[in-house]
Protein backbone atom coordinates (compact mmCIF):
# COMPACT_ATOMS: atom_id res chain seq x y z
CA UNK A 1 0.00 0.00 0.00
CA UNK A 2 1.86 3.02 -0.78
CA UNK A 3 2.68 5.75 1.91
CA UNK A 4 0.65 8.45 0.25
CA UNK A 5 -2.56 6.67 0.35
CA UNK A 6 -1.95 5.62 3.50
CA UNK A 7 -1.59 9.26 4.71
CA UNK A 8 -5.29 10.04 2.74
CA UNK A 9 -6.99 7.01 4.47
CA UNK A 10 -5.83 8.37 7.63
CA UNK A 11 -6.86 11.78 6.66
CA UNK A 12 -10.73 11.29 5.58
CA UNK A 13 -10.64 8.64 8.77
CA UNK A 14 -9.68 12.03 11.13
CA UNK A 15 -12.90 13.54 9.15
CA UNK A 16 -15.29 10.53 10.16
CA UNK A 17 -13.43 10.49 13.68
CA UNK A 18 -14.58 14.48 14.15
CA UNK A 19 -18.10 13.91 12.32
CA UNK A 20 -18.69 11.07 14.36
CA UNK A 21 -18.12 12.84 17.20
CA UNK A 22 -19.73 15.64 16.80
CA UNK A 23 -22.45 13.69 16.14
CA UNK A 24 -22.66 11.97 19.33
CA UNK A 25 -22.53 15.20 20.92
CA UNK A 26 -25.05 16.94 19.11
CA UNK A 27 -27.70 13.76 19.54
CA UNK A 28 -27.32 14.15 22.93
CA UNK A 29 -27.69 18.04 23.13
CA UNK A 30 -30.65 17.85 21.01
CA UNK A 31 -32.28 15.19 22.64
CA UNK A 32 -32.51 17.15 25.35
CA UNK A 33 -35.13 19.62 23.52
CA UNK A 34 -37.01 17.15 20.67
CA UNK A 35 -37.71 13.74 20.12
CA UNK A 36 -35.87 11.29 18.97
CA UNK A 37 -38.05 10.37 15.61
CA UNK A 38 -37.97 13.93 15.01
CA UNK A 39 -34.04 13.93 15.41
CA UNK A 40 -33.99 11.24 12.85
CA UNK A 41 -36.31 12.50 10.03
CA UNK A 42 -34.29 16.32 9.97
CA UNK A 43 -31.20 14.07 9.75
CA UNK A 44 -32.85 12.85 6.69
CA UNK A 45 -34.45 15.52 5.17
CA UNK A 46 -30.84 17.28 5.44
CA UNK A 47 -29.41 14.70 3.86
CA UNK A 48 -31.77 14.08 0.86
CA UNK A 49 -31.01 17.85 0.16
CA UNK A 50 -27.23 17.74 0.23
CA UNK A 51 -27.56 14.21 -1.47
CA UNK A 52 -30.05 14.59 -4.11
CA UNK A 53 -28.17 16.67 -6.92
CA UNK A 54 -25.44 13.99 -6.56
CA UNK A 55 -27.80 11.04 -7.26
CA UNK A 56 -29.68 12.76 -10.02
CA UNK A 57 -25.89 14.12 -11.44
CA UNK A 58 -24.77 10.12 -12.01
CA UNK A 59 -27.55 9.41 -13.53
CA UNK A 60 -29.02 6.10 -14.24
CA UNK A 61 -31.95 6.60 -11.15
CA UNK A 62 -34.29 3.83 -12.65
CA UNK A 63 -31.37 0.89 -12.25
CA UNK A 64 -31.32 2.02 -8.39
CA UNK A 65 -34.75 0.79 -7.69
CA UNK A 66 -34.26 -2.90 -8.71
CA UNK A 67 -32.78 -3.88 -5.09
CA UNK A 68 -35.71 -1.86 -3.22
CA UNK A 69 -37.44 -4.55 -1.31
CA UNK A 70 -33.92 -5.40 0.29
CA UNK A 71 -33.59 -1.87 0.54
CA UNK A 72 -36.74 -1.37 2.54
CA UNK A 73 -35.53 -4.39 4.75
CA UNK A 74 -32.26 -3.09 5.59
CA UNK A 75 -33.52 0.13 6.15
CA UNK A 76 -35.75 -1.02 9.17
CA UNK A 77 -33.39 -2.62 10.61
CA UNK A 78 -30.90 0.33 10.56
CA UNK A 79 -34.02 2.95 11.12
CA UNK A 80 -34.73 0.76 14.38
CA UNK A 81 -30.95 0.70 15.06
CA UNK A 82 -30.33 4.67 14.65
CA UNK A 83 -33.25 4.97 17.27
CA UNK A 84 -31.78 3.03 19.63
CA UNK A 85 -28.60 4.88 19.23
CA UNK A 86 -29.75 8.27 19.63
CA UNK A 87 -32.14 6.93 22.98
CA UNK A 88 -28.76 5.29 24.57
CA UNK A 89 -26.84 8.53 24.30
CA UNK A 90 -29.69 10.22 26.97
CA UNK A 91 -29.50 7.56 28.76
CA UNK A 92 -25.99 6.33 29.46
CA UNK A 93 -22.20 7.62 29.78
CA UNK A 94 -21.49 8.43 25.69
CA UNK A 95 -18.19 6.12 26.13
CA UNK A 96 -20.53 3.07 27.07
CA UNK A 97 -22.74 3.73 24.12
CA UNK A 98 -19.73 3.77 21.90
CA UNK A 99 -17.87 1.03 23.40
CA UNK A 100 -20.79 -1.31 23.39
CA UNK A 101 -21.77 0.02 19.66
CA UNK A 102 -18.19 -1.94 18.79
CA UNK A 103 -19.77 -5.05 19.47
CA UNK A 104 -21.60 -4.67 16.20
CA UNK A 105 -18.90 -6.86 14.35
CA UNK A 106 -19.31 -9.44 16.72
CA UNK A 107 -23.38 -9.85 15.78
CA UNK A 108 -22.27 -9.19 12.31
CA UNK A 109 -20.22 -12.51 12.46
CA UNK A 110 -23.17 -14.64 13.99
CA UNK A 111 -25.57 -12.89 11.42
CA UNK A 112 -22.88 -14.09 8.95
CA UNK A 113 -22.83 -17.77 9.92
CA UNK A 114 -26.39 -17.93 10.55
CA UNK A 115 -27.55 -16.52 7.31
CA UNK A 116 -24.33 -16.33 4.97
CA UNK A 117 -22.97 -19.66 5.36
CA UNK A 118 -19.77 -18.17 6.85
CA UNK A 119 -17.90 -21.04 8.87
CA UNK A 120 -17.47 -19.65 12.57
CA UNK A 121 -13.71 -20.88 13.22
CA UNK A 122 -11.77 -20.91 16.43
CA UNK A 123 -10.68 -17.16 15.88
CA UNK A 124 -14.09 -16.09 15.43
CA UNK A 125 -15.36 -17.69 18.40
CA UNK A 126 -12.29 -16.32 20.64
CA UNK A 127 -13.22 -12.57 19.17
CA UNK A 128 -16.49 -13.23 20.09
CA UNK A 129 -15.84 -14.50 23.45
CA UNK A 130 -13.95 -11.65 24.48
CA UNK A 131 -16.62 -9.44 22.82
CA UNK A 132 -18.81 -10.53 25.16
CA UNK A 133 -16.67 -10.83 28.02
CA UNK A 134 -16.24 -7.12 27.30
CA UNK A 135 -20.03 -6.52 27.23
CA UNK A 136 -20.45 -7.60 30.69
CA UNK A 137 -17.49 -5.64 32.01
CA UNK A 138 -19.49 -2.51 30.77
CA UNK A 139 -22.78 -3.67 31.66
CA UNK A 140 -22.13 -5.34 35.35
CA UNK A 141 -25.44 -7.38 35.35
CA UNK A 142 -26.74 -8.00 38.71
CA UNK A 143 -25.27 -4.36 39.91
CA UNK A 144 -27.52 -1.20 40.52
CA UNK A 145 -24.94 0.18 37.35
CA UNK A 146 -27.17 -1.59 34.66
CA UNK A 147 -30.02 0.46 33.43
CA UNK A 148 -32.32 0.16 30.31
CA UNK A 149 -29.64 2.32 28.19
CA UNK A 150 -27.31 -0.66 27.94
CA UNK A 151 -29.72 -2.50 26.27
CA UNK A 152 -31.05 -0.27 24.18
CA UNK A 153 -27.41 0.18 23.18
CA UNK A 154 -27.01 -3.48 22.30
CA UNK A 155 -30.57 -3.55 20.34
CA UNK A 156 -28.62 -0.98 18.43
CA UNK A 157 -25.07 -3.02 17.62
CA UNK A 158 -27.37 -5.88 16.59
CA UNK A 159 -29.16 -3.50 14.12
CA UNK A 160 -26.27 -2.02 12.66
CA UNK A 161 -24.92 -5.51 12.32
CA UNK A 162 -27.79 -6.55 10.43
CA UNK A 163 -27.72 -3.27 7.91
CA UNK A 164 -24.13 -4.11 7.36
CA UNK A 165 -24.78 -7.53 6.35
CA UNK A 166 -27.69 -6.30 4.25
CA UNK A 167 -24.96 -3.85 2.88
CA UNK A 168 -22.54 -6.11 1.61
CA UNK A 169 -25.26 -7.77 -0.55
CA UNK A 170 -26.84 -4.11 -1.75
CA UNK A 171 -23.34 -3.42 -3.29
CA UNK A 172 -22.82 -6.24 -5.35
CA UNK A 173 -25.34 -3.99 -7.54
CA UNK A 174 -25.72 -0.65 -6.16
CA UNK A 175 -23.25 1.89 -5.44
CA UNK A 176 -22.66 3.80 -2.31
CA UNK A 177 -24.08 6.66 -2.51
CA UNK A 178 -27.27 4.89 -4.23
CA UNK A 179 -27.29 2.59 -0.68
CA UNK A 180 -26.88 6.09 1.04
CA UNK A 181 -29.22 8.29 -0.55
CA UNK A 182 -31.85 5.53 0.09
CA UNK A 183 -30.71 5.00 3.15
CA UNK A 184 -32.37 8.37 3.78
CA UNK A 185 -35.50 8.57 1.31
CA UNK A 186 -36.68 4.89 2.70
CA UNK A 187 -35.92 6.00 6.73
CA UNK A 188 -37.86 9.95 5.91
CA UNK A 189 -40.94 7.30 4.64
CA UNK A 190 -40.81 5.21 7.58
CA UNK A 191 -40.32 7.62 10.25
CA UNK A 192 -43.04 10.26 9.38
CA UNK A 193 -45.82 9.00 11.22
CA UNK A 194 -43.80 8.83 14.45
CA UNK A 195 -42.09 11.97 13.85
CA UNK A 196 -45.64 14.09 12.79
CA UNK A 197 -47.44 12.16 15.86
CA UNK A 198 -44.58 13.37 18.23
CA UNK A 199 -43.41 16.39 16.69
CA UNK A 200 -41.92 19.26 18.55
CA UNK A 201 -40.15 22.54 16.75
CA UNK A 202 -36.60 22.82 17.64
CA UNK A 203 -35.74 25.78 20.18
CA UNK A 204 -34.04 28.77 18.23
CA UNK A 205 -31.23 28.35 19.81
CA UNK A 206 -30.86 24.35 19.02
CA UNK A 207 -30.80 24.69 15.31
CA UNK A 208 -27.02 24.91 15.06
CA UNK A 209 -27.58 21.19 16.66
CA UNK A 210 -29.75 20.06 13.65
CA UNK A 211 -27.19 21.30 11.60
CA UNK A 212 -24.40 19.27 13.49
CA UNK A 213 -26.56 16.00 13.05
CA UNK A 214 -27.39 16.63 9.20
CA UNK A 215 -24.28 17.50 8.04
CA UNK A 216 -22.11 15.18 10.31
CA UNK A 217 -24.15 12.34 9.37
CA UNK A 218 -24.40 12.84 5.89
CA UNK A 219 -20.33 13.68 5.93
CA UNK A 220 -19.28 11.06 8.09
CA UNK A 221 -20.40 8.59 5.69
CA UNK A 222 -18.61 9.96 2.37
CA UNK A 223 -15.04 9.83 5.25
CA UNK A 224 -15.70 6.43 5.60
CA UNK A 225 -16.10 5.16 2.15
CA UNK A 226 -12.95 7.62 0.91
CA UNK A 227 -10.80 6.11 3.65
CA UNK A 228 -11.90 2.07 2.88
CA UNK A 229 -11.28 3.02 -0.80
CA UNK A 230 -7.61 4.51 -0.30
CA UNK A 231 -6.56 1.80 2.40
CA UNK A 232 -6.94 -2.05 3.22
CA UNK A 233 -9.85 -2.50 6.01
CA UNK A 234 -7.10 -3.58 8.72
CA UNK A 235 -5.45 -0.03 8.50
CA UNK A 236 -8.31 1.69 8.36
CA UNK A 237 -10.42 -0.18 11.36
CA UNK A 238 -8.24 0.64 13.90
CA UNK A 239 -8.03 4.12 13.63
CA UNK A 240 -12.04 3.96 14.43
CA UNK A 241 -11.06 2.54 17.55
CA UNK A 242 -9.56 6.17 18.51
CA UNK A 243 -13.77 6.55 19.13
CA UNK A 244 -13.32 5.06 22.43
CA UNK A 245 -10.79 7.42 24.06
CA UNK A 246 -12.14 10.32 22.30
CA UNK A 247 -15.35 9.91 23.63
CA UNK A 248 -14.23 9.02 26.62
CA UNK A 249 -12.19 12.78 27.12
CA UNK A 250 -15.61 14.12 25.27
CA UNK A 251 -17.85 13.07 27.97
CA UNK A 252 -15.68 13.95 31.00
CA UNK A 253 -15.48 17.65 29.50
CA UNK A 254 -18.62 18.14 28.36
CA UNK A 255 -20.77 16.48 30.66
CA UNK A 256 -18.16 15.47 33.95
CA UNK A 257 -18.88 11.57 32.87
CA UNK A 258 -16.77 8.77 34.36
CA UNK A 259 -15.11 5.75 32.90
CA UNK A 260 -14.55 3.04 35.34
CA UNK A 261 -11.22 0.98 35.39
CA UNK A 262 -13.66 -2.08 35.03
CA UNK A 263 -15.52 -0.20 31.73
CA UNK A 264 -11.86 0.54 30.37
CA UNK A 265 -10.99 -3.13 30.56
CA UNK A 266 -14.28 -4.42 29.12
CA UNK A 267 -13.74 -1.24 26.35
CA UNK A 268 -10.33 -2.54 25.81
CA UNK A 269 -11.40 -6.65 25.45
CA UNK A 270 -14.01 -5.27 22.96
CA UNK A 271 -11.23 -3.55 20.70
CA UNK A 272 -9.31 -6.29 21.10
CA UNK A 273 -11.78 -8.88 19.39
CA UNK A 274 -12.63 -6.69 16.69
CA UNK A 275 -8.63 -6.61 16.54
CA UNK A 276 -8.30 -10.10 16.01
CA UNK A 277 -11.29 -10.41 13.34
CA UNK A 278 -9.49 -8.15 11.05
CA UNK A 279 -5.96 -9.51 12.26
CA UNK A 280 -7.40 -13.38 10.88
CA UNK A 281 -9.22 -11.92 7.53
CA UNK A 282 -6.29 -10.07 6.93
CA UNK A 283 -3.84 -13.55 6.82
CA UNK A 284 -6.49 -15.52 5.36
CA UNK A 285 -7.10 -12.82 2.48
């Protein structure tokens, strides 16, 4: 892989690091003042606007539709998943909503030998034994610490899990920013009923937070695919990782959260599975 892609991976992966972030924040700053469906269908409204001149600019719109039923599928799952994201972040530490959202690979590789005839070998089932050794770290059932936000925050690694899986099938035909763009038409269908039966006008002062969520979300995506398209998926994995500690120094500032030596540990057996996934797929590759 030569050095000066390497150095543009890491670059657009510093992008989806900040938009990620930011994200995070703003969900949780604006959840505060509106509801969550309402959250979610601005996010897509935004993002149909910033994304719609690209779609209609490559042209070819009717070949798009031929996936749509898997489409639709994937995007309740992920719809259902973003929900449960944005609810964990008002109701637990942001680090534990992150840290447990990095189980999603480990319910991606049960989803994958479940329904894609993947073989689950030994290295698989180590990652995802210390996934979920990591899990209960965070979680400490049978303590007064665990709380409906954990799992909500695990209904929402499952989801994403599923979307990704759906994903991987979706581009065998469609490209990104078709599975993007619909990502966002299909989820503004589906979510206005709950958002018009639970609406609630942003405060004046909170529209610089709708602004965070539409544009970071929209962004954070385009990082993503730049950086997996300029760099192997074991380079550019790990520097997500750098999500942990980030929003573990973003919720201490922002909102005097702790992070528990026993969280850190389960945080760090988490990363460390995910780790060895890409560690394995990169030798058998």
């Amino acid at each position: 892989m030569p050095q000066q892609s390497t150095t543009q991976a890491a670059i657009w992966m510093a992008g989806w690091l900040l938009c990620t972030l930011a994200l995070t924040v703003a969900g949780r700053e604006l959840g505060h003042d509106v509801p969550v469906f309402v959250i979610m269908i601005l996010r897509s409204l935004i993002a149909m606007a910033v994304l719609g001149p690209l779609v209609l600019y490559e042209g070819n719109v009717r070949a798009r539709l031929t996936q749509l039923p898997l489409h639709i599928v994937r995007n309740i799952a992920h719809y259902a998943a973003q929900y449960s994201w944005f609810t964990a972040l008002l109701l637990i530490p942001l680090a534990q909503v992150v840290s447990i959202e990095f189980t999603m690979p480990i319910w991606g590789a049960l989803i994958a030998v479940a329904f894609l005839g993947e073989t689950l070998t030994r290295y698989r089932i180590a990652a995802i034994g210390l996934g979920f050794l990591g899990i209960l770290l965070i979680v400490k059932p049978g303590t007064a610490t665990v709380d409906a936000g954990h799992l909500v925050a695990l209904v929402a690694a499952v989801g994403f899990a599923v979307s990704v899986a759906l994903t991987k099938v979706l581009t065998r035909k469609d490209t990104a920013l078709t599975v993007i763009f619909l990502m966002f038409a299909i989820q503004t269908v589906i979510g206005a009923v709950p958002a018009y039966l639970t609406w609630k006008w942003p405060e004046p002062e909170n529209w610089i937070w709708v602004a965070v969520v539409g544009f970071t979300g929209t962004f954070s995506h385009y990082c993503l695919s730049k950086a997996i398209s300029l760099a192997d998926v074991t380079i550019v994995t790990p520097m997500d990782f750098l999500r942990v500690p980030l929003t573990v120094l973003a919720g201490y500032w922002l909102y005097s959260e702790g992070f528990d030596l026993v969280s850190i540990i389960g945080a760090t057996l988490i990363l460390g599975a995910n780790m060895l996934n890409l560690l394995k797929a990169k030798q058998t590759s």
